[in-house]
Protein backbone atom coordinates (compact mmCIF):
# COMPACT_ATOMS: atom_id res chain seq x y z
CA UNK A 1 179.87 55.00 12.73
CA UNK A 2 177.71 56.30 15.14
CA UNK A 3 175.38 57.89 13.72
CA UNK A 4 174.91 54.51 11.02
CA UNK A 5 174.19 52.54 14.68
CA UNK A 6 172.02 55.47 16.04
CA UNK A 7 169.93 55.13 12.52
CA UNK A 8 169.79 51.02 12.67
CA UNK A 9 168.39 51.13 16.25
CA UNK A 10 165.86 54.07 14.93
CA UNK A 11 164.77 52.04 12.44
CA UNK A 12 164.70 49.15 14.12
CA UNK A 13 162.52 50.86 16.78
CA UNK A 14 160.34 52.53 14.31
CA UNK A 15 159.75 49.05 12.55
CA UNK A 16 158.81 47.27 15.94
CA UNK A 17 156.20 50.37 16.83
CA UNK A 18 154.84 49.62 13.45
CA UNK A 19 150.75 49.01 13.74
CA UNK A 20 151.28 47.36 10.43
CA UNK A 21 153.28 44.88 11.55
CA UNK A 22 151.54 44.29 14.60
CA UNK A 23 148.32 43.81 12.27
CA UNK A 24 149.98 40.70 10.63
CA UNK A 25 151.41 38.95 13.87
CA UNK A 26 148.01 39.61 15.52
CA UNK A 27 146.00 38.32 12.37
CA UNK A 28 148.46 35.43 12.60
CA UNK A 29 147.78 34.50 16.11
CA UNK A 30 144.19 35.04 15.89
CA UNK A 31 144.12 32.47 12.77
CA UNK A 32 146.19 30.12 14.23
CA UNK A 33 144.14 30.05 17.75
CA UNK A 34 140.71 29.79 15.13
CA UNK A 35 142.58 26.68 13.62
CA UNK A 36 143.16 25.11 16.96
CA UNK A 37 139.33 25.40 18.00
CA UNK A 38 138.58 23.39 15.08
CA UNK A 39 141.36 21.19 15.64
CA UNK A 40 141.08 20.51 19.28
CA UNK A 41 137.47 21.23 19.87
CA UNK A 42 137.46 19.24 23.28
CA UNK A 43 140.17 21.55 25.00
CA UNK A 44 137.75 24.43 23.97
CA UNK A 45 134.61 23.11 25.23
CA UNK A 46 136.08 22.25 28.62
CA UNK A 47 136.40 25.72 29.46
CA UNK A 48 133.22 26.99 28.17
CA UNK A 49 131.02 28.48 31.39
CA UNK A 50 128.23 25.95 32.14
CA UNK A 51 125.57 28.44 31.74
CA UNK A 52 126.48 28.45 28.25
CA UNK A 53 124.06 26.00 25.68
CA UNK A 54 125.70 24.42 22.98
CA UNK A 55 129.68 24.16 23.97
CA UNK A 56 130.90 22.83 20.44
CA UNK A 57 128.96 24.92 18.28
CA UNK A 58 130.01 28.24 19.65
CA UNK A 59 133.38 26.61 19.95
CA UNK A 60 133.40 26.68 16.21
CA UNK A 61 131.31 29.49 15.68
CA UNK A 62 134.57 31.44 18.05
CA UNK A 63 137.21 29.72 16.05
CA UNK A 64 135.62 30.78 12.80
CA UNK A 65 135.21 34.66 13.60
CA UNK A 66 138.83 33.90 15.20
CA UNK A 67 140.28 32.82 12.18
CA UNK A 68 138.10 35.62 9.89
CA UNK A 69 139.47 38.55 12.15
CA UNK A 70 142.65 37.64 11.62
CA UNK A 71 142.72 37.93 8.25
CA UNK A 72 140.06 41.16 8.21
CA UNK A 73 142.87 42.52 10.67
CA UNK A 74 145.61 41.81 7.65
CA UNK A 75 143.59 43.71 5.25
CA UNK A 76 143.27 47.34 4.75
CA UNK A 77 139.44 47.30 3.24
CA UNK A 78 138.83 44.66 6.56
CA UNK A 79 140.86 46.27 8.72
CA UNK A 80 138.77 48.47 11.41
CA UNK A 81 135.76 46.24 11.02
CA UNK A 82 138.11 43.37 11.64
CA UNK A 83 139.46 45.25 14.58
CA UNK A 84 136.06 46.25 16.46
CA UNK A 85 135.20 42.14 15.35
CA UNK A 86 137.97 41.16 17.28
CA UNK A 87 138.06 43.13 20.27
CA UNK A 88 134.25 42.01 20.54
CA UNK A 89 135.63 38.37 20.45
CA UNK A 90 138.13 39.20 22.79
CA UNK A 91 135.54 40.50 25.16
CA UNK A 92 133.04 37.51 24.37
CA UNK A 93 135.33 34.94 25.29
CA UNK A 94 136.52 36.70 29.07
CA UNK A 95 134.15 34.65 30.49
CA UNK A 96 135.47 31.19 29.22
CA UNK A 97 139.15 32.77 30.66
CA UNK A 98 137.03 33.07 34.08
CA UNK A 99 136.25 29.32 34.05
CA UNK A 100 139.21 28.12 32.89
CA UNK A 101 141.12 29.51 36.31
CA UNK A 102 137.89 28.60 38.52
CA UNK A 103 137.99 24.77 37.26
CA UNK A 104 141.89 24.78 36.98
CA UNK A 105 142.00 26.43 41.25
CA UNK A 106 138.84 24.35 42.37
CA UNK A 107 140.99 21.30 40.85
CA UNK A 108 144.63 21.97 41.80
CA UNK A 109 144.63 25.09 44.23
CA UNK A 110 147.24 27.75 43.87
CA UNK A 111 149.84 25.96 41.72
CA UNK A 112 152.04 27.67 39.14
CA UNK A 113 149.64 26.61 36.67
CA UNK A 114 146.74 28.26 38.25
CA UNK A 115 148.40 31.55 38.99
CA UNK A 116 149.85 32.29 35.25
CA UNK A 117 145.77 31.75 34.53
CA UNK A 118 144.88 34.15 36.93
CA UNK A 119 147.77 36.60 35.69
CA UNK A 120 145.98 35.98 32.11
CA UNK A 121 143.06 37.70 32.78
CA UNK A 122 143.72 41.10 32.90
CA UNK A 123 146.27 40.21 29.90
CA UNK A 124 142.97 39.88 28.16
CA UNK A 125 142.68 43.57 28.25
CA UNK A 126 146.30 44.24 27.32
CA UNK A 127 145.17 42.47 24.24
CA UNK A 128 142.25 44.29 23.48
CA UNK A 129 144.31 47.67 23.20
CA UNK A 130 146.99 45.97 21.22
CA UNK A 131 144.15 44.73 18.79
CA UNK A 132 142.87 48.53 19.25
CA UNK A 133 145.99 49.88 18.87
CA UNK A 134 147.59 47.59 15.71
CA UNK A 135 143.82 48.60 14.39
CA UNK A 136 144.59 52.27 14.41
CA UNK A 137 141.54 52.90 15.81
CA UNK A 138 140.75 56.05 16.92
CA UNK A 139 137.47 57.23 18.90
């Protein structure tokens, strides 16, 4: 009996430190964030830095490599270009994270809102090793 519950949890474990499946919820969130920058292009575009030209363009332009990393990420013969694609992205798009506190504090201060923002930015690198991880990349 024990040993059948020491097994499950092994396996269980194993299964959750699998890149593979960490490929396929990552592809999935990547495609579904894609979608949404087609979908709700004006949420996008707010937080774009000003210095940037042409907000909804490379709104869609994001949302399309968004949504083809995530399914490059889900497929072995895509799978470590899609991976180096997305951690690109991932850095590429820091700087609309950046705004998106600045306008969000310069608007409301420190409010709950504001700090989880400011707590998301160096979750944007926590997401760039899972991406580099579930990649199974290796330098």
């Amino acid at each position: 009996m024990i040993f059948s519950k020491l097994t499950l949890s092994l396996i269980t474990l194993s299964t959750i430190l699998d890149p593979e499946i960490h490929r396929y919820v990552i592809g999935s969130l990547f495609i579904l964030a894609g979608i949404l920058h087609f979908v709700k292009p004006a949420f996008f575009m707010k937080i774009m830095p000003d210095y940037l030209p042409w907000h909804k363009p490379l709104v869609l332009i994001s949302g399309f490599f968004e949504i083809a990393g995530g399914i490059g990420i889900m497929i072995s013969s895509f799978q470590i270009l899609a991976t180096w694609g997305l951690i690109l992205l991932l850095l590429a798009v820091f700087p609309a994270n950046i705004t998106m506190f600045q306008k969000a504090h310069h608007k409301h201060d420190f409010t709950l809102y504001t700090w989880l923002l400011l707590l998301r930015l160096p979750f944007q690198f926590v997401l760039i090793w899972w991406v580099y991880w579930a990649g199974a990349l290796s330098l």
